[in-house]
Protein backbone atom coordinates (compact mmCIF):
# COMPACT_ATOMS: atom_id res chain seq x y z
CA UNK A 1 2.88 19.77 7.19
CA UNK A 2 0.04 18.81 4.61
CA UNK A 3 0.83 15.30 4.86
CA UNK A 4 1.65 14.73 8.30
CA UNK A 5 -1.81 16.81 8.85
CA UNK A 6 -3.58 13.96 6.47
CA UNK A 7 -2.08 10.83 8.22
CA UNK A 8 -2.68 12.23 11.25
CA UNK A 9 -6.78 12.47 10.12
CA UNK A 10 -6.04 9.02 8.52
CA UNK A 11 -5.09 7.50 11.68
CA UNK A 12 -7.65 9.13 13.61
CA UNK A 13 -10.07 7.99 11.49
CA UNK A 14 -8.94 4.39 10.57
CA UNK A 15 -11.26 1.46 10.90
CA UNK A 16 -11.10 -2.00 9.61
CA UNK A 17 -13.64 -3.17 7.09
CA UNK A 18 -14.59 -6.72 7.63
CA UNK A 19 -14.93 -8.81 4.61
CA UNK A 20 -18.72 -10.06 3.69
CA UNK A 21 -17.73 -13.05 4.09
CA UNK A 22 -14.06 -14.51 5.94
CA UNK A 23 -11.69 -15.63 3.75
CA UNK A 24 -10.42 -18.28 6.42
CA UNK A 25 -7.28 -15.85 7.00
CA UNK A 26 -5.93 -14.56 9.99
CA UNK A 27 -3.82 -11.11 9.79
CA UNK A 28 -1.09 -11.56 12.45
CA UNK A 29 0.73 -8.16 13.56
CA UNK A 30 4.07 -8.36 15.09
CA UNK A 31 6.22 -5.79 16.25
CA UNK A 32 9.45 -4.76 18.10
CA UNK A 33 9.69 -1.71 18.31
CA UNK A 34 12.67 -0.66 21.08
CA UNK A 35 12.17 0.61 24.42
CA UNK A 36 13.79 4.02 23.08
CA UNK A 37 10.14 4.73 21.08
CA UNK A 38 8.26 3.27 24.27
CA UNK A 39 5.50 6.11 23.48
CA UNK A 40 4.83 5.19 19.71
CA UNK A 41 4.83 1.56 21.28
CA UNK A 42 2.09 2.54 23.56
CA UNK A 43 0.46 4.66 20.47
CA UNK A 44 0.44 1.81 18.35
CA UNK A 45 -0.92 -1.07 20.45
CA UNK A 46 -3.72 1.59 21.74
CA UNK A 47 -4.60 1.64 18.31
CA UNK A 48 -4.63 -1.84 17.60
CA UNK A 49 -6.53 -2.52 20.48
CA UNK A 50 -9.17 0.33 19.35
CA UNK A 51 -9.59 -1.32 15.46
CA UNK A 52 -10.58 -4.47 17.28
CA UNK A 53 -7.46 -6.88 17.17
CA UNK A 54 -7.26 -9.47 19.39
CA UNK A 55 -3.61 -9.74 21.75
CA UNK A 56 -2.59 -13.51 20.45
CA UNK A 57 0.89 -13.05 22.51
CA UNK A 58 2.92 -10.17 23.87
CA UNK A 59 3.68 -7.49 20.78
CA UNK A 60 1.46 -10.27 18.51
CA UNK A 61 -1.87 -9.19 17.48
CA UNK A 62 -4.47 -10.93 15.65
CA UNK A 63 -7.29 -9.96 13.30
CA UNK A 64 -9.47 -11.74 10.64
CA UNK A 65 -9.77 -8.68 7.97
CA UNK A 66 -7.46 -7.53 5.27
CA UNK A 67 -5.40 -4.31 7.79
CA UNK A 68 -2.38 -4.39 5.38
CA UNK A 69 -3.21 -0.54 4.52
CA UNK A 70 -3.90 0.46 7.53
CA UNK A 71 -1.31 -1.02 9.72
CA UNK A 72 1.59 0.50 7.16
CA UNK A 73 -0.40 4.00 7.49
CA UNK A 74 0.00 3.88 11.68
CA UNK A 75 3.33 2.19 11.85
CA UNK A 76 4.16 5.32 9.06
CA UNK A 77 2.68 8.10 11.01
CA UNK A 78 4.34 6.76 13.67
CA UNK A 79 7.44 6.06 12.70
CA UNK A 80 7.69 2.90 13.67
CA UNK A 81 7.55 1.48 10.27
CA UNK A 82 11.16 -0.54 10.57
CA UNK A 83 9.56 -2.80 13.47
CA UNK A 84 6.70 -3.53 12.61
CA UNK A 85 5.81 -6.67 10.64
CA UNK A 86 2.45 -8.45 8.91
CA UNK A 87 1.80 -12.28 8.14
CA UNK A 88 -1.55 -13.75 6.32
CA UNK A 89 -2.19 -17.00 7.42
CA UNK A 90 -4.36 -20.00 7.99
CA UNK A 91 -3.88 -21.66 11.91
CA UNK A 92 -5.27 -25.29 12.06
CA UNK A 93 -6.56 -24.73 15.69
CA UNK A 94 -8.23 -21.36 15.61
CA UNK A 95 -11.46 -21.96 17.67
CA UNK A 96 -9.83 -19.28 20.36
CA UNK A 97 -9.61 -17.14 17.99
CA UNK A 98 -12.83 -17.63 15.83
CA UNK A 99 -14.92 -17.46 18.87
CA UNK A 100 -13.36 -14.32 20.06
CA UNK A 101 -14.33 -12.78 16.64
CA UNK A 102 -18.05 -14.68 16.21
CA UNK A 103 -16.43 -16.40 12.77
CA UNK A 104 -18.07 -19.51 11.63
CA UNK A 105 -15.55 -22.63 10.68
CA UNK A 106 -14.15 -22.26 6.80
């Protein structure tokens, strides 16, 4: 119960720190998780919507700050850990993106 008690408070509350200055990188979330765990689903893009990520396509979600941690804590607490997948990238045409986040050009 002790550490389903901490994750829970993790989760709760988890916030992205954004780097002093970007790196250039985006941090691309995807996921799949089935129709069967439709509320964790729910639970999970809630959350990514709440730390700030930016919907690039359907169960694809975007964000310009190291969230490695924090999205394996969330897709761990809950348990959705399987489906859940993260990329670091560069994308040649990002202005969408970089406007969306108020990111100068690297």
């Amino acid at each position: 119960k002790g550490v389903s008690r901490k994750l829970a408070l993790d989760v709760e509350r988890m916030h992205i720190t954004p780097l002093p200055h970007w790196d250039g990188q985006w941090r691309m979330v995807l996921f799949d998780i089935p129709e069967s765990l439709r509320r964790a689903r729910d639970a999970f893009r809630i959350k990514l919507l709440s730390l700030g990520f930016f919907l690039f396509q359907k169960s694809t979600w975007i964000c310009p700050h190291p969230c490695e941690e924090e999205i394996d804590c969330l897709a761990a607490f809950l348990a959705v850990r399987p489906y859940v997948h993260t990329l670091t990238m560069r994308i040649e045409d990002d202005d969408l993106l970089r406007r969306h986040f108020h990111l100068p050009r690297v």
